[in-house]
N, C-alpha and C. Protein backbone atom coordinates (compact mmCIF):
# COMPACT_ATOMS: atom_id res chain seq x y z
N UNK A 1 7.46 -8.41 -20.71
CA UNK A 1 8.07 -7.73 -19.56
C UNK A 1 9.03 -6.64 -20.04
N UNK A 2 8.94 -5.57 -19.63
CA UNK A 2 9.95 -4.66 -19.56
C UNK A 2 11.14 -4.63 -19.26
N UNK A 3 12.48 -3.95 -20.10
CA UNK A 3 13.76 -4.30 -19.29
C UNK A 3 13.86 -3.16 -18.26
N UNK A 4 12.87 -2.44 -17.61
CA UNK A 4 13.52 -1.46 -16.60
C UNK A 4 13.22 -1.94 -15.66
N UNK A 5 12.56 -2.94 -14.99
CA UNK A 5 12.98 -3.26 -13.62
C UNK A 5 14.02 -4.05 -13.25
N UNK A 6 14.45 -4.94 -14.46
CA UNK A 6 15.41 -5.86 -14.12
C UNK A 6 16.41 -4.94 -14.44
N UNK A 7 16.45 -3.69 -15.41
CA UNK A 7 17.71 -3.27 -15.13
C UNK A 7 18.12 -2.37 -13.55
N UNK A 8 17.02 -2.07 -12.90
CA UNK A 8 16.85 -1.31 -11.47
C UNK A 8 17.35 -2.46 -10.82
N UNK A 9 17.11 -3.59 -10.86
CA UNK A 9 17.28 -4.42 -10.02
C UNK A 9 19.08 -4.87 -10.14
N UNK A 10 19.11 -4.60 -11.49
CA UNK A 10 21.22 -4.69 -11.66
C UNK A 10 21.76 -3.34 -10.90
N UNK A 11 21.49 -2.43 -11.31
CA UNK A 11 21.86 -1.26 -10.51
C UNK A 11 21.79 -1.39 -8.62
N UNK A 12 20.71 -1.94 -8.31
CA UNK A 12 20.76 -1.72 -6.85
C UNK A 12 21.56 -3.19 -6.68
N UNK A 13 21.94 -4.17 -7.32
CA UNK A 13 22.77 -5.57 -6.89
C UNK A 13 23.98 -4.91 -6.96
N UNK A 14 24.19 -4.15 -7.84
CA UNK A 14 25.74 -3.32 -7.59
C UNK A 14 26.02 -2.43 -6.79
N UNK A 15 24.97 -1.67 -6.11
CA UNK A 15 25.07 -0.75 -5.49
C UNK A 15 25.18 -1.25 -4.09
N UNK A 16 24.67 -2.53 -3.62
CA UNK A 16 24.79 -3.75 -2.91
C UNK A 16 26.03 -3.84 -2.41
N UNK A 17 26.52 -4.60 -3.98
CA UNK A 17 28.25 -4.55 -3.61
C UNK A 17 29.37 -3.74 -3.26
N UNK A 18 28.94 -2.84 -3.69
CA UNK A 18 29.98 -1.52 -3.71
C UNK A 18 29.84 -1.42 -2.36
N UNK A 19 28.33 -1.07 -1.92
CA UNK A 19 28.39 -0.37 -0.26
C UNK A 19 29.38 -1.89 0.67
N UNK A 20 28.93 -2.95 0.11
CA UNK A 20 29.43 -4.34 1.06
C UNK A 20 31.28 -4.10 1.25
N UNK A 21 31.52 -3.86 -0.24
CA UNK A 21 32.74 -3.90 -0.45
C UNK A 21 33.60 -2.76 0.66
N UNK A 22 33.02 -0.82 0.36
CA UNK A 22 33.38 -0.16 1.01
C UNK A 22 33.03 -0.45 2.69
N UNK A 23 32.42 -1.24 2.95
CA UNK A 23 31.92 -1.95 4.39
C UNK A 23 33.48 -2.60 5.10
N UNK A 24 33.57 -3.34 4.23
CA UNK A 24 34.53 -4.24 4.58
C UNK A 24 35.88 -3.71 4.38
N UNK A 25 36.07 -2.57 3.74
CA UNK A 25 37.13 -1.69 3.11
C UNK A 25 37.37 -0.71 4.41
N UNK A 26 36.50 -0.36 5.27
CA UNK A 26 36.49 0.15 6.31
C UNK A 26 36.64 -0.03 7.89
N UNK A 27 36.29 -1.85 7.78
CA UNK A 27 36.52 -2.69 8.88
C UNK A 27 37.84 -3.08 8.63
N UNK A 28 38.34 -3.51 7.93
CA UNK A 28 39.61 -4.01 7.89
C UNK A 28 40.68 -2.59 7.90
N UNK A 29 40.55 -1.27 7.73
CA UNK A 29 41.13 -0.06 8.30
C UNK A 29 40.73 0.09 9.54
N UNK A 30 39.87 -0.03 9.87
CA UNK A 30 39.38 0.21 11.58
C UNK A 30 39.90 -0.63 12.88
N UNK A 31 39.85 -1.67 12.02
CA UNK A 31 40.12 -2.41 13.17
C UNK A 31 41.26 -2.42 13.80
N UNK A 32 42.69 -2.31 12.87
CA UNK A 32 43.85 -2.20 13.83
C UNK A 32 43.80 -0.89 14.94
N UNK A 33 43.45 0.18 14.37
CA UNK A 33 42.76 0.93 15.15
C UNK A 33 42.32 1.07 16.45
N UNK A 34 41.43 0.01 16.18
CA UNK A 34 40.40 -0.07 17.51
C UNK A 34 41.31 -1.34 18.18
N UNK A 35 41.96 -2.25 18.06
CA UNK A 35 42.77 -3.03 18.68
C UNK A 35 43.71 -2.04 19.10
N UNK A 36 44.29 -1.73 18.81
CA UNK A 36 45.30 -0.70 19.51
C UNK A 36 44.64 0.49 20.49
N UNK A 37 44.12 0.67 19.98
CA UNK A 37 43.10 1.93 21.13
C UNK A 37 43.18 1.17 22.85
N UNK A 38 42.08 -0.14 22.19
CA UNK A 38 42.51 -1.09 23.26
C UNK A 38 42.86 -1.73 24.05
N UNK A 39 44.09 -1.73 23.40
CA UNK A 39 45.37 -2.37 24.19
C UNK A 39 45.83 -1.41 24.92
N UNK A 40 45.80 -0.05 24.33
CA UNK A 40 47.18 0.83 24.56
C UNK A 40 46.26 2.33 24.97
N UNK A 41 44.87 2.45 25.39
CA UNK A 41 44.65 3.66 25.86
C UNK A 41 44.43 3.86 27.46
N UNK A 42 45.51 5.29 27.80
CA UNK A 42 45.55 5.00 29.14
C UNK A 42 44.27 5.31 29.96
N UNK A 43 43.32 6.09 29.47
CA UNK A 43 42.19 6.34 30.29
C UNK A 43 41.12 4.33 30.48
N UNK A 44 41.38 4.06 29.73
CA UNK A 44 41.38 1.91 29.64
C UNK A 44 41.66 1.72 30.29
N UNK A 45 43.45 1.42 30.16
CA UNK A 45 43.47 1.43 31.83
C UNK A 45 43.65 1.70 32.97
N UNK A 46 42.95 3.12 33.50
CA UNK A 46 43.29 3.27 34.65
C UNK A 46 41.40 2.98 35.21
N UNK A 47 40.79 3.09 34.30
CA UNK A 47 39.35 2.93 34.73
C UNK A 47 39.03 1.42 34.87
């Protein structure tokens, strides 16, 4: 067997993580965000 698929296959398991990581790196900035939007936007609540 060749090492270039298993090394394609390390590259995209990292590339995996990274996107998971920046995923979650982005929800946890967003979200106070969007809780506050929430709570506190007046076109919310007047509709």
């Amino acid at each position: 067997m060749s090492p270039s698929p298993s090394r394609g296959q390390a590259a995209r398991t990292v590339l995996c993580e990274r996107s998971a990581r920046d995923l979650q790196r982005q929800l946890t900035l967003y979200k106070p965000n969007r809780l506050f939007f929430r709570s506190g936007s007046p076109d919310r609540t007047m509709s």
